[in-house]
Structures are given as C-alpha cells and as structure tokens.
C-alpha atoms as a PDB file:
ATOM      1  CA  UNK A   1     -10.476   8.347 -12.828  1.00  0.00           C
ATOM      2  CA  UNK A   2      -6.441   8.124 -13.293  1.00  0.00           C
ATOM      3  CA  UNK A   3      -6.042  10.013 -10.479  1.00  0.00           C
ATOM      4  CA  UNK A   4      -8.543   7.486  -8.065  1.00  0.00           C
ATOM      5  CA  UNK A   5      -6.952   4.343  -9.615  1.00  0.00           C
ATOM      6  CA  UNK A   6      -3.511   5.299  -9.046  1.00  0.00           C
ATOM      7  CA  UNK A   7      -4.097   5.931  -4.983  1.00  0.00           C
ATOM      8  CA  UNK A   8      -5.922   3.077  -5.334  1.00  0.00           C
ATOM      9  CA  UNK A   9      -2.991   0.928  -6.453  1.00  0.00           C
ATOM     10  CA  UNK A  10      -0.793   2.653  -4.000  1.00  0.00           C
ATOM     11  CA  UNK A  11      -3.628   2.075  -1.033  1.00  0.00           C
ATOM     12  CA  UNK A  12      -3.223  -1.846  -2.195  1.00  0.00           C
ATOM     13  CA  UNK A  13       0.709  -1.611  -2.323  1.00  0.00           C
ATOM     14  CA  UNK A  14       1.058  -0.189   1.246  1.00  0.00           C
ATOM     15  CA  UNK A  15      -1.752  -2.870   2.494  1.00  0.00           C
ATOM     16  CA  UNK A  16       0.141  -5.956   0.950  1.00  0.00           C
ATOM     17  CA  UNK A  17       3.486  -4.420   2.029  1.00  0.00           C
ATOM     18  CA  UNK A  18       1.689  -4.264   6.180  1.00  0.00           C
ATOM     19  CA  UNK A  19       0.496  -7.498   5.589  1.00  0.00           C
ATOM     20  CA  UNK A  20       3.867  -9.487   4.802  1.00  0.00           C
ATOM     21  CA  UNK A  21       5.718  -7.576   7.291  1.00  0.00           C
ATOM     22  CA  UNK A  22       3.308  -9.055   9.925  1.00  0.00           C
ATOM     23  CA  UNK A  23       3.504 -12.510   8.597  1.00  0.00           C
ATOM     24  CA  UNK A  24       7.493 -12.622   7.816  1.00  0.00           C
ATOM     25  CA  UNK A  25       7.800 -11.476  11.976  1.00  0.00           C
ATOM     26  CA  UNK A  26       5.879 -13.590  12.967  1.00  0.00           C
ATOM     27  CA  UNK A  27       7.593 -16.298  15.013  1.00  0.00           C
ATOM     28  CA  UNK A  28       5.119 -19.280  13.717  1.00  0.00           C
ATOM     29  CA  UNK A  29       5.676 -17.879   9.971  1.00  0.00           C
ATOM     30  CA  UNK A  30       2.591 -19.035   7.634  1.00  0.00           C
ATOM     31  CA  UNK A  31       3.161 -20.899   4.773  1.00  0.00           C
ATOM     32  CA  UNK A  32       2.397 -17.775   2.325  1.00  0.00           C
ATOM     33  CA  UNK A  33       5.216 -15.886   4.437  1.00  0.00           C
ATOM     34  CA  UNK A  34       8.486 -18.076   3.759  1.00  0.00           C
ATOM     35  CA  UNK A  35      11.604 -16.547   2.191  1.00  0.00           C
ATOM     36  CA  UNK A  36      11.016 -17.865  -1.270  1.00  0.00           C
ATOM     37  CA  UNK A  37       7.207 -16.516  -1.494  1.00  0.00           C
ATOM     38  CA  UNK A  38       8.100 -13.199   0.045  1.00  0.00           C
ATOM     39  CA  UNK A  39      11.543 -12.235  -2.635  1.00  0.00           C
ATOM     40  CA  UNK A  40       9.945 -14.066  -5.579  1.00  0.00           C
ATOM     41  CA  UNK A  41       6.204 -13.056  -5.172  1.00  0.00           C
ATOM     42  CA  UNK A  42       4.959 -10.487  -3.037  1.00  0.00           C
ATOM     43  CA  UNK A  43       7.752  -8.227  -3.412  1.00  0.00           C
ATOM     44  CA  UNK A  44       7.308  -7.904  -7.269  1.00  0.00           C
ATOM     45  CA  UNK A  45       3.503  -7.432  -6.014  1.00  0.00           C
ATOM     46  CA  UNK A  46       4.189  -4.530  -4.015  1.00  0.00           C
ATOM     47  CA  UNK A  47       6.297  -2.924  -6.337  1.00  0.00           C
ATOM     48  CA  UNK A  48       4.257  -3.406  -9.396  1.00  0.00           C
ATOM     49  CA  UNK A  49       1.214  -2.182  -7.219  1.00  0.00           C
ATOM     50  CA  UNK A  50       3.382   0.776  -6.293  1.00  0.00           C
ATOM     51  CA  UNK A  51       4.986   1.749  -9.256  1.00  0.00           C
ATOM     52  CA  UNK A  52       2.017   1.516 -11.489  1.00  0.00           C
ATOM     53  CA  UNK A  53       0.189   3.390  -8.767  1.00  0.00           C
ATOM     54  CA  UNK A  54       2.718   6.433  -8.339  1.00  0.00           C
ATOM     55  CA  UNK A  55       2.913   6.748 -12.119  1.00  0.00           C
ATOM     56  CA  UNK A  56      -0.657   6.853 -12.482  1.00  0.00           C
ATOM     57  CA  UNK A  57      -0.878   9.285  -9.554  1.00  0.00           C
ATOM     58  CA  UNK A  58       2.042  11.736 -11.080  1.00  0.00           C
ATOM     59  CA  UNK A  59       0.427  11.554 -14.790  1.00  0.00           C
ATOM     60  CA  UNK A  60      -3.304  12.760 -13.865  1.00  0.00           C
ATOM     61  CA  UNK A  61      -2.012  15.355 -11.030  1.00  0.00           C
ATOM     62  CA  UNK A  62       0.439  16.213 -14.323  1.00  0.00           C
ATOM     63  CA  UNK A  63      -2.563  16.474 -16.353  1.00  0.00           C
ATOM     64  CA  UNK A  64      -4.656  18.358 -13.833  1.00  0.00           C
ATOM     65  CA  UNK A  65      -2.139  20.767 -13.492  1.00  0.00           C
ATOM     66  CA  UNK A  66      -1.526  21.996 -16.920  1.00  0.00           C
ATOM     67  CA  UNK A  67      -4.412  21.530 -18.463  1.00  0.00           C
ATOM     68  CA  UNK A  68      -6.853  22.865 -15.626  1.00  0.00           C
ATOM     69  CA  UNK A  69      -9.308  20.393 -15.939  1.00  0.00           C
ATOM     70  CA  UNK A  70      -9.386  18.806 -12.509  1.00  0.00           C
ATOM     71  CA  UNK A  71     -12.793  16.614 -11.115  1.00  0.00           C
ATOM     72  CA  UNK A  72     -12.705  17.760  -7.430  1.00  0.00           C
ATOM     73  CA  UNK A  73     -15.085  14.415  -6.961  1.00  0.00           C
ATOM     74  CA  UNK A  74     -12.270  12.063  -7.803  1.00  0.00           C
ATOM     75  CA  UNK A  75      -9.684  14.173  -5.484  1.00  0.00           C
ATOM     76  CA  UNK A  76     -11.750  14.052  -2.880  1.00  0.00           C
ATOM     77  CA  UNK A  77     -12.300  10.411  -3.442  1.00  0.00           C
ATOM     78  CA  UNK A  78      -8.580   9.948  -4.013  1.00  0.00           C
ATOM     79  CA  UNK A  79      -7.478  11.786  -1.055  1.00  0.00           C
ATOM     80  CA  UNK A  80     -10.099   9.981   1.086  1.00  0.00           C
ATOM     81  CA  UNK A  81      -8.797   6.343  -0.333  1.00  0.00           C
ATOM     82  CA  UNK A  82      -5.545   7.802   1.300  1.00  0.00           C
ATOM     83  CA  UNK A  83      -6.763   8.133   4.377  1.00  0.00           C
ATOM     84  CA  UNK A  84      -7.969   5.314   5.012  1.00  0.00           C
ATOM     85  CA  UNK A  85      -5.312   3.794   4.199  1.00  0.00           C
ATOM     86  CA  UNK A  86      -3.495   5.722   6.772  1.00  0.00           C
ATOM     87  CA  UNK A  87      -6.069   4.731   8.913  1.00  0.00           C
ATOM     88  CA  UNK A  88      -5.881   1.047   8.306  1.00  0.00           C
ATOM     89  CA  UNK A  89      -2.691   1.105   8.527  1.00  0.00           C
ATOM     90  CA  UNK A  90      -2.298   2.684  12.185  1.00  0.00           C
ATOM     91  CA  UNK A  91      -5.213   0.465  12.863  1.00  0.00           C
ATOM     92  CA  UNK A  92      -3.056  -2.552  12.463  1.00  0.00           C
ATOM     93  CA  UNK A  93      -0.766  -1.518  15.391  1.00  0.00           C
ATOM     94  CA  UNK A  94       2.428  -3.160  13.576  1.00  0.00           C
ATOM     95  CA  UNK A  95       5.024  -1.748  15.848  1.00  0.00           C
ATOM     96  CA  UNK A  96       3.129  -3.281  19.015  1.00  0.00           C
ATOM     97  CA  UNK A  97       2.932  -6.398  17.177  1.00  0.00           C
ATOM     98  CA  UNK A  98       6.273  -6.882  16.052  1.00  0.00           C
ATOM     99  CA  UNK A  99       7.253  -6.026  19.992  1.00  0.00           C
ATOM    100  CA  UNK A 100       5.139  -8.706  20.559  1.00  0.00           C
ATOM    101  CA  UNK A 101       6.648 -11.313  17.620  1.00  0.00           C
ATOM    102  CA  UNK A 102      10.528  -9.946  18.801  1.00  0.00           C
ATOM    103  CA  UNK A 103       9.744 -10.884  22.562  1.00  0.00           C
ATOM    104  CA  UNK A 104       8.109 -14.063  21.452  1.00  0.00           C
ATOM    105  CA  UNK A 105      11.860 -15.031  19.755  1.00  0.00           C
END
C-alpha cells in the first residue's frame, strides 16, 4: 500500500508541477498562476507531494527488498499509476504549447 501511495503522490507532484508550468507561460496568466501564488503555494505543493512521495516510494521498495515480502498487485498497480502519468503527461503536449505561449509574446 506504501509502495501505491508513494507513486501516487509523485503521479500528483509531476501533474501539479505540468499544470503551473502551462499557466505561468501562458501569455494571459490566470489569477491562480501569478508570481506570489506560484513561489509561496504551489511550489511547496509540489515539493511536499514529491518528497513525501519519493520517501514513501524508497521505504516500501526498501522494505520489499530485504524482507522479501513484496505484493506484485500493488507493483503492478504502482508501476501502472506511473504510466499514466507518463502518459498524461505527453498527452498534454507542453513543449507545443509553450511554442505556442513564446510566439504569442
């Protein structure tokens, strides 16, 4: 369960992190993308997301490792909440959209 709520976390991280980057580009910024919002709030988000998730991550792969008693359902479901993220993520199309927000400028 450790190990599905730490990709989890990192899944969220990576999907917050996409999100702002498309928003701070943007040329008509939103209101939740300004420069205060973005260093005061959703950068501690990400991290926290990210840290918590990678620590998570390292201590049941830790566990699975030396103690040998690894649920293949919950790798499977971790690695597949991975991919999809990788999937979402490519599925944005950032780089063609911050082309898109830099020719805009």
């Amino acid at each position: 369960m450790q190990l599905i709520i730490g990709s989890a976390f990192v899944s969220f991280s990576i999907f917050i992190f996409c999100i702002v980057l498309l928003g701070v580009r943007n040329p008509r910024q939103p209101a939740w993308a300004s420069p205060q919002l973005v260093g005061n709030f959703h950068s501690i988000v990400i991290l926290m997301f990210g840290v918590i998730g990678l620590f998570a991550l390292a201590s049941a792969i830790y566990k699975y490792v030396t103690a040998g008693t690894g649920d293949p359902m919950s790798i499977l479901i971790s690695v597949a909440i991975l991919a999809v993220t990788i999937l979402g993520v490519k599925a944005m199309k950032i780089k063609k959209k911050i082309a898109v927000f830099e020719s805009m400028r």
